[in-house]
N, C-alpha and C. Protein backbone atom coordinates (compact mmCIF):
# COMPACT_ATOMS: atom_id res chain seq x y z
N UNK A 1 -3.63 -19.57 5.59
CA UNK A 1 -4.22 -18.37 5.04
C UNK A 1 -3.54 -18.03 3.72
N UNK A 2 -4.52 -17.92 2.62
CA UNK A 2 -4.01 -17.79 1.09
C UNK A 2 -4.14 -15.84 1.46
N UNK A 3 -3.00 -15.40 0.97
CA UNK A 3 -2.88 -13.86 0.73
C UNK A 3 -2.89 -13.81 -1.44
N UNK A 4 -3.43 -13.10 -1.57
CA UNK A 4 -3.34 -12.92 -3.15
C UNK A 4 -3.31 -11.31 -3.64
N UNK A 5 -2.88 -11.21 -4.63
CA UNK A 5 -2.71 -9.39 -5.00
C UNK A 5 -4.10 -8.50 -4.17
N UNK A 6 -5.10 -9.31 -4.67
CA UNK A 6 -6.67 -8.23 -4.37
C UNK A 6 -6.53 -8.07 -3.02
N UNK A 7 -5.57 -8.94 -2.04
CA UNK A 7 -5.47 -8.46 -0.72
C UNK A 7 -4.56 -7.27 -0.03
N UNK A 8 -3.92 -7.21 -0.94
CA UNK A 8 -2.52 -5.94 -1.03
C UNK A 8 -2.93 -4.53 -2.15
N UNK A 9 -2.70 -3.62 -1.73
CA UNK A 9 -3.08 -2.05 -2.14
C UNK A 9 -1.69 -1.93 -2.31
N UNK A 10 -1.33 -1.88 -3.51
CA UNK A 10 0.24 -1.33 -4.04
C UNK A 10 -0.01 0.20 -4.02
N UNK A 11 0.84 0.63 -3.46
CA UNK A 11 0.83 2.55 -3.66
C UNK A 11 2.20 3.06 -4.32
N UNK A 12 2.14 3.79 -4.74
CA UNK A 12 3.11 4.23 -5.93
C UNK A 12 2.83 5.70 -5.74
N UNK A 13 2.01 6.36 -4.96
CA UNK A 13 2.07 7.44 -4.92
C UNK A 13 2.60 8.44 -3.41
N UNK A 14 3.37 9.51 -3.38
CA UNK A 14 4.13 9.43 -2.42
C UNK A 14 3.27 9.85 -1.46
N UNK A 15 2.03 11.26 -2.02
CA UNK A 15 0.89 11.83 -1.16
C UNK A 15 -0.02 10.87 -0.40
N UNK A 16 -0.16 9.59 -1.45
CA UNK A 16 -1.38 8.82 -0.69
C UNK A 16 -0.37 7.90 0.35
N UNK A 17 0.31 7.49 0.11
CA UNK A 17 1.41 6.60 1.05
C UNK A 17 1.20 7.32 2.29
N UNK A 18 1.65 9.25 2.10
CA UNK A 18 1.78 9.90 3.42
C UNK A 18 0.21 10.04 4.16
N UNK A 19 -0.33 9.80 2.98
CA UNK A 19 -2.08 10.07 3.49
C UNK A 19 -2.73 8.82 4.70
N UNK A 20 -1.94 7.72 3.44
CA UNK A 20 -2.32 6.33 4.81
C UNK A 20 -1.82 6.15 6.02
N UNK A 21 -0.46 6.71 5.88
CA UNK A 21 -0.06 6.41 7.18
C UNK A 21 -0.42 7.19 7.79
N UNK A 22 -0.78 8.44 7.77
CA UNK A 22 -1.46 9.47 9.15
C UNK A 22 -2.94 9.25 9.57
N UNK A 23 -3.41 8.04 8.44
CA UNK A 23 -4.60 7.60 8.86
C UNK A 23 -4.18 6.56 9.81
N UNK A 24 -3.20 5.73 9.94
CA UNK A 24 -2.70 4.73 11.24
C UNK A 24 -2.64 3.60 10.89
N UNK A 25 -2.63 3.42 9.33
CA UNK A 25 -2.69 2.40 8.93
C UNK A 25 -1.05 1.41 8.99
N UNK A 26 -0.88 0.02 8.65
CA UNK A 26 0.47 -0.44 9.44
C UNK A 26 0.71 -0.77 7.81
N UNK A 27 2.14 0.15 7.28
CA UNK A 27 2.71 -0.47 6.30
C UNK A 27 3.21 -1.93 6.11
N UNK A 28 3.18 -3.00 5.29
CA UNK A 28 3.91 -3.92 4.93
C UNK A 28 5.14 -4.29 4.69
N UNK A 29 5.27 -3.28 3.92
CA UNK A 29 6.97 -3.30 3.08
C UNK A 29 6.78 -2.30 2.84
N UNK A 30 7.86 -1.37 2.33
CA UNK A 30 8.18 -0.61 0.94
C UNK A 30 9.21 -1.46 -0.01
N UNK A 31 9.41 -1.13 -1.48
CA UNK A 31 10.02 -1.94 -2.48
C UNK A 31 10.27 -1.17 -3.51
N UNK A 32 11.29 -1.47 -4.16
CA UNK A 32 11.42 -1.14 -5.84
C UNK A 32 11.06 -1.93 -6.69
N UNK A 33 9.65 -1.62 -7.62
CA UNK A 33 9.46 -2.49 -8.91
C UNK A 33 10.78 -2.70 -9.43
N UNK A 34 9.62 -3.69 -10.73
CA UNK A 34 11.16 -4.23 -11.75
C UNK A 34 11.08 -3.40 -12.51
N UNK A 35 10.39 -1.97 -12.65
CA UNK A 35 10.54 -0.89 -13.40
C UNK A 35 11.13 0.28 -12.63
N UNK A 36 11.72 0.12 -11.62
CA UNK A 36 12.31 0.48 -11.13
C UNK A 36 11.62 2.10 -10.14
N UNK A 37 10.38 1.80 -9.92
CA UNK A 37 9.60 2.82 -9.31
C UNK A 37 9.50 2.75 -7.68
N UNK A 38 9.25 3.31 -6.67
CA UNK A 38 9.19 2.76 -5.55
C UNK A 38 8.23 2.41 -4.92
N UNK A 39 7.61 1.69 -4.26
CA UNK A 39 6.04 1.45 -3.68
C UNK A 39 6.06 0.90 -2.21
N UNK A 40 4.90 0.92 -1.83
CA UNK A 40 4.57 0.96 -0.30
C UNK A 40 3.41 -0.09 -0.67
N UNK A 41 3.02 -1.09 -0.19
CA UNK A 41 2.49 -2.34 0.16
C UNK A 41 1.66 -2.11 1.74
N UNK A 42 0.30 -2.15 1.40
CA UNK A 42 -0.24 -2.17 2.29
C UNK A 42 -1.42 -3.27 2.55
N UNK A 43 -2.35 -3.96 3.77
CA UNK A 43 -3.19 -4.68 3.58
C UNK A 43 -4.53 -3.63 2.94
N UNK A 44 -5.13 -4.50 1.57
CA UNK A 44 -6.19 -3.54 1.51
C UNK A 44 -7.83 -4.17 2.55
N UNK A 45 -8.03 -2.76 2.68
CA UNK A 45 -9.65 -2.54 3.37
C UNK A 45 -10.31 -1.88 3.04
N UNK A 46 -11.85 -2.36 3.03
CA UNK A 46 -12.94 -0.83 3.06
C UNK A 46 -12.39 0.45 3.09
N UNK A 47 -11.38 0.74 4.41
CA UNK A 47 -11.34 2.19 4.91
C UNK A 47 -10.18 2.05 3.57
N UNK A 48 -8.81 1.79 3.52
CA UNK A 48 -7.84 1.91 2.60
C UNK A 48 -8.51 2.38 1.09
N UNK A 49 -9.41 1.29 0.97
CA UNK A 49 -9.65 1.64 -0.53
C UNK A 49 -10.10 3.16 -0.43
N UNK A 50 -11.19 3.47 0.11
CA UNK A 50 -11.43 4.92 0.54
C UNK A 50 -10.35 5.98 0.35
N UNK A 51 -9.77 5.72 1.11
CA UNK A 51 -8.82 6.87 0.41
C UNK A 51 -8.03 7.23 -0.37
């Protein structure tokens, strides 16, 4: 199974991060860019993109 960026929803925002997960969605990772920002890695979907 090839995984590629268009399959991953990078979030960078702290509201929508808290938004997905109370939707039940299963985080990936969290990480620090090489710009030094923090992000949450999720699989993207229909429903994900949605919100």
């Amino acid at each position: 199974m090839n995984v590629s960026k268009k399959d991953l929803l990078f979030v960078y925002d702290v509201l929508l991060h808290k938004k997905i997960q109370r939707s039940g969605y299963e985080l990936l990772c969290s990480a620090i860019s090489l710009a030094e920002r923090k992000f949450w890695l999720y699989p993207r979907t229909p429903e994900t993109n949605r919100l």
